[in-house]
Protein backbone atom coordinates (compact mmCIF):
# COMPACT_ATOMS: atom_id res chain seq x y z
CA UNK A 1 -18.52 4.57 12.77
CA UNK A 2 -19.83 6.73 15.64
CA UNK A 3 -19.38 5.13 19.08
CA UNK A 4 -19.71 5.46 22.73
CA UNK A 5 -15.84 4.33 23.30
CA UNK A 6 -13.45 7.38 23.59
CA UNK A 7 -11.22 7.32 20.34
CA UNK A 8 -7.86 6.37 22.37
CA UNK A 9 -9.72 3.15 24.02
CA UNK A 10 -8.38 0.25 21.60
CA UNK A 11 -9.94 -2.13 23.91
CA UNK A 12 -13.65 -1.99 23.43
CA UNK A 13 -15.52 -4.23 21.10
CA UNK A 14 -18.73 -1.14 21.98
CA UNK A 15 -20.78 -0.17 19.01
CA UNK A 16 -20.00 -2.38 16.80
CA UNK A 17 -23.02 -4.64 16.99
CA UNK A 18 -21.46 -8.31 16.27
CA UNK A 19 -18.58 -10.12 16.98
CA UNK A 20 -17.31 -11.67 14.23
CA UNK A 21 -15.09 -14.83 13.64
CA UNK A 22 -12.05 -14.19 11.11
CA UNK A 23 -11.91 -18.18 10.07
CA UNK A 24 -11.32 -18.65 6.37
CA UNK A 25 -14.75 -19.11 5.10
CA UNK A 26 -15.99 -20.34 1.69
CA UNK A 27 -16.44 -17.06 0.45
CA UNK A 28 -12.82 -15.97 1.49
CA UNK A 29 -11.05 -18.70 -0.16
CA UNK A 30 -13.31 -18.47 -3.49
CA UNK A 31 -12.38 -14.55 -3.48
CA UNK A 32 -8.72 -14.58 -3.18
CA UNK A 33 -8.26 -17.88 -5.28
CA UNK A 34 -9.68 -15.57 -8.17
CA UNK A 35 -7.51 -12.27 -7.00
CA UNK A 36 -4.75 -14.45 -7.70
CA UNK A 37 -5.93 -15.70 -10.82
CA UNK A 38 -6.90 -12.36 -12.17
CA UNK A 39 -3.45 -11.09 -11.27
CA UNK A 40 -1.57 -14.30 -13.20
CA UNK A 41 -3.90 -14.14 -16.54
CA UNK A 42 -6.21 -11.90 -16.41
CA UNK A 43 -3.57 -9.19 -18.35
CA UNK A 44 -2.81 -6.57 -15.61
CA UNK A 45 0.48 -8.47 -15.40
CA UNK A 46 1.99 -7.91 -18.67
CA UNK A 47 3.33 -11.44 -20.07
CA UNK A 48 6.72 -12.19 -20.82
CA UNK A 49 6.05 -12.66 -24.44
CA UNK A 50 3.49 -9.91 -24.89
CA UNK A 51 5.52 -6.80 -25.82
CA UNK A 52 8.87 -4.91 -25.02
CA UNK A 53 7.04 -4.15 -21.71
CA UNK A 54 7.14 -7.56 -20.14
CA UNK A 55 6.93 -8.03 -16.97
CA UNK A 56 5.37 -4.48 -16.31
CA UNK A 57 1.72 -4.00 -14.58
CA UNK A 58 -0.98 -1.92 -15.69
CA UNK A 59 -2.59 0.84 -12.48
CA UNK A 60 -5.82 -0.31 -13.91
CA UNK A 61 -8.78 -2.32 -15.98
CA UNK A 62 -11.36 0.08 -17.45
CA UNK A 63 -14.19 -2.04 -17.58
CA UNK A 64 -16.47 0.34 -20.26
CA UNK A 65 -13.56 0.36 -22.93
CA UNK A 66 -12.48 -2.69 -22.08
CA UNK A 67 -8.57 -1.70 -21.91
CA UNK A 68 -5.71 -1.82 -19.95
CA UNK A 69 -4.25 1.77 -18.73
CA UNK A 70 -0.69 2.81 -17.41
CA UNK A 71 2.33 0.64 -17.30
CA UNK A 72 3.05 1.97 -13.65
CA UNK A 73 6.20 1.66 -11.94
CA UNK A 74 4.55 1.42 -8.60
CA UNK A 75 2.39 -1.38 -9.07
CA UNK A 76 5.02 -3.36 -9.85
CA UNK A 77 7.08 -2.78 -6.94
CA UNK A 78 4.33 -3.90 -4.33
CA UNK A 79 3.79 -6.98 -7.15
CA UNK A 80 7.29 -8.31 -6.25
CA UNK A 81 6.77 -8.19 -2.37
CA UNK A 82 3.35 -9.69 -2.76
CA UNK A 83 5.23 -12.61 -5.07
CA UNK A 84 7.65 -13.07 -2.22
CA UNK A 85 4.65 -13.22 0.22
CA UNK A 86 2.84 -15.25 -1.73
CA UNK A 87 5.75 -17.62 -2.75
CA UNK A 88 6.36 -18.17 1.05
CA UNK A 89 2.63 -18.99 1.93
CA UNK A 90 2.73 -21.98 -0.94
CA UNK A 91 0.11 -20.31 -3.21
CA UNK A 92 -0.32 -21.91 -6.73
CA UNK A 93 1.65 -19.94 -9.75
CA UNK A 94 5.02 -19.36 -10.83
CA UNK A 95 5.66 -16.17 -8.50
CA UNK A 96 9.21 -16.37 -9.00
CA UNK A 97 9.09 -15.56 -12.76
CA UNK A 98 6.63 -12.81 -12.56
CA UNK A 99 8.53 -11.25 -10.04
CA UNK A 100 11.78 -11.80 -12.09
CA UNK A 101 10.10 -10.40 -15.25
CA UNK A 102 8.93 -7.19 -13.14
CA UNK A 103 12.18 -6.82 -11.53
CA UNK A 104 13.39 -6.80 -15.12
CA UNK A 105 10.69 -4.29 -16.39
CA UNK A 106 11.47 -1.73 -13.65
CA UNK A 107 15.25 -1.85 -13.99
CA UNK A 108 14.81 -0.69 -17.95
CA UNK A 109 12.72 2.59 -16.01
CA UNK A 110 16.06 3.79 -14.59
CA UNK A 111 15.95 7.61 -15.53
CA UNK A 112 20.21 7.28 -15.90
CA UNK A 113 22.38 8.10 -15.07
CA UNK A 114 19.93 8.62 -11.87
CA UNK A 115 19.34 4.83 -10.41
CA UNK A 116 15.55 6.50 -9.78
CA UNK A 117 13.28 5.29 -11.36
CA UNK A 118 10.42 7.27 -13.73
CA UNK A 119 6.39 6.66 -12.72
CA UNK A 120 5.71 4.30 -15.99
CA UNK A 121 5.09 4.24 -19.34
CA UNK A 122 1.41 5.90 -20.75
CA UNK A 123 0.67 4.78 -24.42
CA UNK A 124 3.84 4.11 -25.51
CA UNK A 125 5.25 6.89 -24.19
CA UNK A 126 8.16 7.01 -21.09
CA UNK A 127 6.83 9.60 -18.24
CA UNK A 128 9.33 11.94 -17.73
CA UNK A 129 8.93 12.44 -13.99
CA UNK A 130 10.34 10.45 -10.81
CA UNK A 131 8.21 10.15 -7.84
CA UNK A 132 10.05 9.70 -4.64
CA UNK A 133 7.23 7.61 -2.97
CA UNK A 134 7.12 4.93 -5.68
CA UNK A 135 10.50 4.77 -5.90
CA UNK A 136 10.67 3.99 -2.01
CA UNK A 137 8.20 1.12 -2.59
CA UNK A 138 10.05 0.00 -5.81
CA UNK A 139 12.91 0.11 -3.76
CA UNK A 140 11.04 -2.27 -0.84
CA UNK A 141 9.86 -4.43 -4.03
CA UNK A 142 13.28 -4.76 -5.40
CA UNK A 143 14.68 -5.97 -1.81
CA UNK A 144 12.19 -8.53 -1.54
CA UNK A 145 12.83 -9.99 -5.10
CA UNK A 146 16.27 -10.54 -4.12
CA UNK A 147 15.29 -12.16 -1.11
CA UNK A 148 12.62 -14.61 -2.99
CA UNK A 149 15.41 -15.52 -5.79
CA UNK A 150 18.90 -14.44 -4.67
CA UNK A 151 19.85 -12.42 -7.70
CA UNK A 152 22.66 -9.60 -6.62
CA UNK A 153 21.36 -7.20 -9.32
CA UNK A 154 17.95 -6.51 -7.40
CA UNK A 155 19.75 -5.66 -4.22
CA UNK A 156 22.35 -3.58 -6.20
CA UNK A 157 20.02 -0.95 -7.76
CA UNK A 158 17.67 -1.18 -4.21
CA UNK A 159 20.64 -0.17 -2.79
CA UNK A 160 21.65 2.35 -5.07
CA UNK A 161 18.06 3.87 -5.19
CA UNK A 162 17.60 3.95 -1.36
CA UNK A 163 21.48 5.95 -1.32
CA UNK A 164 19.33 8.28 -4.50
CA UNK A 165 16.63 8.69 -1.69
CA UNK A 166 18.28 9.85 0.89
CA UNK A 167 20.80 12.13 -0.71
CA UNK A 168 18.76 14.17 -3.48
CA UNK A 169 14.77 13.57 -2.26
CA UNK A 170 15.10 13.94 1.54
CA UNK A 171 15.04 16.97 3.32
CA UNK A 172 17.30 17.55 6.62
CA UNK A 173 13.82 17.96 8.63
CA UNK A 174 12.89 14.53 7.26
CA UNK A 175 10.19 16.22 4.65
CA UNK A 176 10.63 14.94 1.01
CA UNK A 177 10.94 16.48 -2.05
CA UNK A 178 7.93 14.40 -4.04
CA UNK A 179 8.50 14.84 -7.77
CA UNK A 180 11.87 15.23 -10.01
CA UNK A 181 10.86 16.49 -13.28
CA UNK A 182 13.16 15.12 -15.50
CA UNK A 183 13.11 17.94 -18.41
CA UNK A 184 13.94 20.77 -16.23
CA UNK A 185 16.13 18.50 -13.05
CA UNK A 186 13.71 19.92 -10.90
CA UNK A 187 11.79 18.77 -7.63
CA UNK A 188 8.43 19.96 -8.24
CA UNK A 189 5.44 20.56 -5.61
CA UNK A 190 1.96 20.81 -6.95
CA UNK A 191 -0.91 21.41 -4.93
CA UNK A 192 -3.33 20.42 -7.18
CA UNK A 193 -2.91 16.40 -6.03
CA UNK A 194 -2.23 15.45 -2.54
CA UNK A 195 0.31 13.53 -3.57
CA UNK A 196 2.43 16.19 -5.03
CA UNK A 197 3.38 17.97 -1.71
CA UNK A 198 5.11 16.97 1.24
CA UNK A 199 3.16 14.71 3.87
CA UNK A 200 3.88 12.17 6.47
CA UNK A 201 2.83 9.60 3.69
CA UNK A 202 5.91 9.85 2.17
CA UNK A 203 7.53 8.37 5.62
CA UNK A 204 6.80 5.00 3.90
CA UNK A 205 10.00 5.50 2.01
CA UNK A 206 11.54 4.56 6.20
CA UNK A 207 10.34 0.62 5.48
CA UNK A 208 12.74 -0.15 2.79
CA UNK A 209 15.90 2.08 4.26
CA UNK A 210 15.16 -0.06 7.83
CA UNK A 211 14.94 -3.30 5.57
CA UNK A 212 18.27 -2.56 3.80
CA UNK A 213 20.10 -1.07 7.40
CA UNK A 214 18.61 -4.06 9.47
CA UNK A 215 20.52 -6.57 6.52
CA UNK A 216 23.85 -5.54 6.19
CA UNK A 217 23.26 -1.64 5.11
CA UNK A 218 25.10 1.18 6.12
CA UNK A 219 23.79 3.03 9.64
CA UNK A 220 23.11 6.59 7.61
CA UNK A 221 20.07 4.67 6.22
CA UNK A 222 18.76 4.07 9.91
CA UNK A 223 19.04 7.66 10.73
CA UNK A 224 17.53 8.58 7.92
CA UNK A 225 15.01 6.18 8.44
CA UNK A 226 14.15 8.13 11.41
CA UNK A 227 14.41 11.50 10.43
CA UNK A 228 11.54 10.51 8.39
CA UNK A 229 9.46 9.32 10.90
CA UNK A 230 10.14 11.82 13.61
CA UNK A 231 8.70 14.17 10.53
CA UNK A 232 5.39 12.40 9.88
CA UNK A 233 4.62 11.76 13.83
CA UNK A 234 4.89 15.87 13.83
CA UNK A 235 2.57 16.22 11.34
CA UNK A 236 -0.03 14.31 13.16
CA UNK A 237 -2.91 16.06 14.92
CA UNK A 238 -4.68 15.92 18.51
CA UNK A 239 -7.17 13.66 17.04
CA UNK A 240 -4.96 11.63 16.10
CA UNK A 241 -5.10 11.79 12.34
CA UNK A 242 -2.30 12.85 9.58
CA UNK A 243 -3.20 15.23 6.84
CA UNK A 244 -2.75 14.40 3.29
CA UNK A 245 -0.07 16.63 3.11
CA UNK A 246 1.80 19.62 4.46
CA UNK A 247 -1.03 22.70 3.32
CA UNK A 248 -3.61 21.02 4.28
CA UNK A 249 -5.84 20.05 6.97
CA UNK A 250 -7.88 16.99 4.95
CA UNK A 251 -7.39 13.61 5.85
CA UNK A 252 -6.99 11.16 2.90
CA UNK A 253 -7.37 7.53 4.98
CA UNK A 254 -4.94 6.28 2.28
CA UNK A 255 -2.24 8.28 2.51
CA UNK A 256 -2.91 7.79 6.64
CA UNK A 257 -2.36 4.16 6.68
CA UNK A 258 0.93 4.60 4.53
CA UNK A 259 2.03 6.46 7.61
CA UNK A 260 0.78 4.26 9.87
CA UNK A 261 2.41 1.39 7.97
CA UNK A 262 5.51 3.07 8.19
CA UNK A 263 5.11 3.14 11.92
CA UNK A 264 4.43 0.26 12.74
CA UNK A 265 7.56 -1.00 10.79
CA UNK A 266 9.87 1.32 12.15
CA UNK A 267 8.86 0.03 15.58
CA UNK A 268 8.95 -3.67 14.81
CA UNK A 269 12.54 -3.54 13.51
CA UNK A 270 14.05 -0.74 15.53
CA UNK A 271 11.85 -0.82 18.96
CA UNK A 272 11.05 2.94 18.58
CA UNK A 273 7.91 2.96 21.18
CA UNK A 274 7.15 6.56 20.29
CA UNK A 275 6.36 5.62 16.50
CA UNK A 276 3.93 2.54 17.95
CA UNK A 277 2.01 5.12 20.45
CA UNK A 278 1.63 7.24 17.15
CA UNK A 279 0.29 4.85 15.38
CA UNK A 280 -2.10 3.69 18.05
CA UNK A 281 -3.36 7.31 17.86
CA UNK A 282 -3.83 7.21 14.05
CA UNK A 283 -5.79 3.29 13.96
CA UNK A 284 -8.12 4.84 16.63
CA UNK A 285 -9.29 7.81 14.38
CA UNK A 286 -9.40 5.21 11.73
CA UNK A 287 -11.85 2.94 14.20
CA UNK A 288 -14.55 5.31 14.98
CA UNK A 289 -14.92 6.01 11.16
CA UNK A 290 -15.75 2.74 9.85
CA UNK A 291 -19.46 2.18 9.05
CA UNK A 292 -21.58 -0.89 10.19
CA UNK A 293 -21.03 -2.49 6.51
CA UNK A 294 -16.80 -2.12 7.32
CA UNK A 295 -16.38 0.67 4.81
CA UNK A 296 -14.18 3.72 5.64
CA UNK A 297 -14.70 7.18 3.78
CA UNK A 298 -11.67 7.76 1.53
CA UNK A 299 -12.06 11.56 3.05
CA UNK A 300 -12.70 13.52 5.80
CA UNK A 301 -15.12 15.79 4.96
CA UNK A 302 -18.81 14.64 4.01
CA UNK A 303 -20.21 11.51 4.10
CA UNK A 304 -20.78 11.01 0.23
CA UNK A 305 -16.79 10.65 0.18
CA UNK A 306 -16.03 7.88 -2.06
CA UNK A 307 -14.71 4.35 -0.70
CA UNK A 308 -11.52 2.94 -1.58
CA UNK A 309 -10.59 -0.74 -1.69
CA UNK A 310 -7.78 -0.09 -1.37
CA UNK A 311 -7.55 2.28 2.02
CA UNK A 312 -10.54 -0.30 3.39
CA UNK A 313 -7.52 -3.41 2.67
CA UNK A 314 -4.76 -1.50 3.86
CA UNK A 315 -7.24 -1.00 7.39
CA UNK A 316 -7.22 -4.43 7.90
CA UNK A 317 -3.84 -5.20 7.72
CA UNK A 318 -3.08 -2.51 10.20
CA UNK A 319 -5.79 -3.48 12.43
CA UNK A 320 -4.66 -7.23 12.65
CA UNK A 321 -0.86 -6.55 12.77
CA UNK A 322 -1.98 -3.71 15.69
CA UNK A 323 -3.88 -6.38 17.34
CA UNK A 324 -0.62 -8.70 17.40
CA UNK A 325 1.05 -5.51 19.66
CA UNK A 326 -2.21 -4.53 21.61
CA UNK A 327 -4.66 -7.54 21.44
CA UNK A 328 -8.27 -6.18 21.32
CA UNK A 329 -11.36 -7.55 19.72
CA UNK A 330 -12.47 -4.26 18.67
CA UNK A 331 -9.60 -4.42 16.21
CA UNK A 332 -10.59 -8.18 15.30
CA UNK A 333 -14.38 -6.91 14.79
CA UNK A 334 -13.16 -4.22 12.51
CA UNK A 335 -10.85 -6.38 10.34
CA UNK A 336 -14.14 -9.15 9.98
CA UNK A 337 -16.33 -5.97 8.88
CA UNK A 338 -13.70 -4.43 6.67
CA UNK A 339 -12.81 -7.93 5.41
CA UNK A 340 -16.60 -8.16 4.41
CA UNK A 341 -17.03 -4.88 2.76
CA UNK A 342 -13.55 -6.10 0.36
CA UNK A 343 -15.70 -9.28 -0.57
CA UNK A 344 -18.43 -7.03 -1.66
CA UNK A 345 -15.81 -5.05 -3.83
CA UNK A 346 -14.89 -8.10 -5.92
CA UNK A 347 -15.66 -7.98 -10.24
CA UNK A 348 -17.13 -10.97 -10.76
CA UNK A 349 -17.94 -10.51 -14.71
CA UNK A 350 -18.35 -12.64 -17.68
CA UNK A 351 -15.24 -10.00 -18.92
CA UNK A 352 -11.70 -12.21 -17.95
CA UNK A 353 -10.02 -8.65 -17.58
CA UNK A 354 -11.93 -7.17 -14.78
CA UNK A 355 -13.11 -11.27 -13.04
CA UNK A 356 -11.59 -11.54 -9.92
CA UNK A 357 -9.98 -8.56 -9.90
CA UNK A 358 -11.67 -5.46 -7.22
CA UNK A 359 -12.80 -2.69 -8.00
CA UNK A 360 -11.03 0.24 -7.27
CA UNK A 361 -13.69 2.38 -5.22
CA UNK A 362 -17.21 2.55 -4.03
CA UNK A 363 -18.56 5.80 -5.12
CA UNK A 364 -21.88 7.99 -4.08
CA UNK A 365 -24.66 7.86 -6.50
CA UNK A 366 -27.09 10.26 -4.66
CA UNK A 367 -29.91 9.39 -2.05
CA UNK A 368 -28.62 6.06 -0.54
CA UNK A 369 -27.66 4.73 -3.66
CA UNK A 370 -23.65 4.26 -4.31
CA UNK A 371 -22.19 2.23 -7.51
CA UNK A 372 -18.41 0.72 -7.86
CA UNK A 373 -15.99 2.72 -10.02
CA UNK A 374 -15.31 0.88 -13.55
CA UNK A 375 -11.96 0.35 -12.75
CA UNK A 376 -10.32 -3.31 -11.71
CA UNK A 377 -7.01 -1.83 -10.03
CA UNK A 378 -3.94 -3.82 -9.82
CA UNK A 379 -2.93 -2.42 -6.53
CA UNK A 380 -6.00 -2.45 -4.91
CA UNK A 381 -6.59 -6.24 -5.43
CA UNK A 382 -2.63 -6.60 -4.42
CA UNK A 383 -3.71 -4.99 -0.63
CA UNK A 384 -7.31 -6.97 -0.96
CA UNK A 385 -5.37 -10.10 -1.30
CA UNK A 386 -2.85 -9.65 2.04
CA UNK A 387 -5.68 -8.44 3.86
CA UNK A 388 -7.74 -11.53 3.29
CA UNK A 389 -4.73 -13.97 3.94
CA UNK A 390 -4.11 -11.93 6.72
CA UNK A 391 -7.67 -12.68 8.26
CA UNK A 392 -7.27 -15.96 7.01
CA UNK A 393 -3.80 -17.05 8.41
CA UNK A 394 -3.56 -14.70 11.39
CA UNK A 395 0.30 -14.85 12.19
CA UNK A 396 2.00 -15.57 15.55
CA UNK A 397 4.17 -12.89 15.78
CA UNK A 398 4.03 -9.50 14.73
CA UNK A 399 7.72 -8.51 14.08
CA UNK A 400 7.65 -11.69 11.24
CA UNK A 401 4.02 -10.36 9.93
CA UNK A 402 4.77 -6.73 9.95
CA UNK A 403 8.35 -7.71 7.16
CA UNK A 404 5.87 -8.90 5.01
CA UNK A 405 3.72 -5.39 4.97
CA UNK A 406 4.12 -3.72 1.53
């Protein structure tokens, strides 16, 4: 959204039209009631008696063939933190066992003798590459299962991954390797998808190391913790923004906010200001891009750009744990307008595999029309669900909010 505030100026609630209360509306409490539902029994969560894959979770609902796709490795790790999260807040469901039976679904993905652990399982068949981002947030889900039901084994193999991080998929400069292919024993770089090439995104892999050196781990995972960080605040631009990746100069606002999530963790547990004036930077480019309806473009680059769910939730947790640091209602208007754009991004279908669950993007349809993407994602209704708790329950303090980020 185009404004007359300078992009550094946090403080301004200018040209954004309304100010907004973030109380826990009807509408809010209808919306994540079903999330949670959809996530317990709608069939994204594999059930324990289903098939050998119990306890795994599907990326996605296709809502035209009606059918589940990809057992996906990373889905399940930000399933356990959002069980812990949701376990602590009191919500109805057995979080404890689902977590258990995805803690138990992404041990069986260890790629041995590596502890790392391979992207999923696509029609029946094991993918035979290891992706050193979802293994960082497998590793932060793994942590937080053992902290929700006290079993050793999850902190054992969190433990052993983060070590598998840090010695084979980190660089010395703090860059990361992104892909092992298993066949060859190769780290792989493909240009072709963002995500295949080195980027400050990958400095999300910092939040679990931090959680395990902050609880008893070993200092080397601090410093490389840092290295990581220091790496991604290089990449970032005058503007303020992070490119998708090393080779390019496109901003994907989801892989951003992983680096800004990253941030703002690093500073909350360590007290590393230069990582919190980073990420100041980065939420500002993110503030004058959000349109009156609380939608951000997924990329820079043309206004058409689709709209993700997903990259829209993960902008309001930022902006309310930011405004917990640096309290500003501009930040509070943009979480009510981002929160309101999520609400519009809810399935609400006579189909009990896409109800409640959100739809993974908004996408351009030509003149002003735009239509939703048939696909209920797991993830993005995992983000939609924090976001909306988050505008719901706004937390005191920001170094016991931020520990709950996933």
């Amino acid at each position: 959204m185009a404004t007359s505030t300078p992009p550094g100026d946090l403080t301004s609630g200018a040209g954004y039209g309304r100010s907004r209360a973030l109380g826990w509306d009807d509408r809010v409490a209808v919306a994540v009631e079903l999330a949670e539902r959809w996530l317990l029994h709608s069939g994204i969560c594999v059930p324990g008696h289903a098939s050998a894959h119990a306890g795994a979770v599907y990326s996605y609902y296709d809502t035209r063939a009606r059918a589940h796709v990809l057992l996906y490795a990373e889905a399940v790790g930000y399933l356990l933190s959002l069980c812990k999260y949701l376990r602590h807040l009191g919500r109805a469901g057995d979080w404890a066992a689902l977590g258990r039976a995805g803690g138990a679904w992404l041990l069986s993905l260890a790629a041995r003798p590596r502890p790392a652990l391979i992207m999923g399982v696509q029609d029946g068949a094991r993918i035979d590459q290891v992706y050193a981002f979802d293994n960082g947030v497998c590793c932060k889900g793994l942590l937080d299962l053992y902290e929700m039901t006290g079993v050793p084994a999850y902190r054992e193999h969190a433990t052993r991954l983060a070590d598998w991080l840090v010695r084979e998929a980190l660089n010395d400069d703090g860059s990361v390797k992104p892909v092992l292919d298993l066949p060859s024993g190769r780290f792989l770089e493909n240009r072709r998808a963002w995500f295949m090439v080195s980027g400050s995104f990958q400095a999300k892999i910092a939040i679990p190391l931090l959680q395990l050196a902050t609880s008893g781990g070993e200092d080397y995972l601090r410093r490389a913790a840092a290295r990581l960080c220091q790496w991604a605040t290089a990449q970032q631009r005058s503007d303020g923004s992070f490119p998708a990746n090393r080779t390019t100069a496109r901003v994907n606002l989801h892989a951003h906010l992983y680096t800004v999530e990253a941030l703002l963790v690093a500073y909350a547990l360590e007290g590393w200001k230069e990582f919190l004036t980073a990420a100041e930077r980065a939420v500002a480019w993110v503030l004058v891009r959000q349109r009156p309806d609380g939608s951000i473009p997924l990329w820079t680059g043309g206004w058409w750009t689709p709209t993700a769910t997903y990259a829209v939730a993960q902008a309001v947790r930022v902006f309310l744990l930011l405004d917990l640091v640096r309290p500003a209602a501009r930040l509070r208007d943009a979480a009510a307008a981002g929160a309101q754009f999520l609400l519009q991004m809810q399935a609400r279908s006579q189909d009990p595999g896409a109800d409640g669950g959100f739809y993974e993007e908004r996408l351009f349809a030509g003149g002003l029309r735009f239509r939703t993407s048939p696909r209920v994602t797991s993830w993005a209704t995992m983000f939609a669900v924090q976001a909306l708790h988050l505008v719901r329950d706004r937390p005191a303090r920001f170094e016991d909010a931020v520990k709950a980020l996933f």
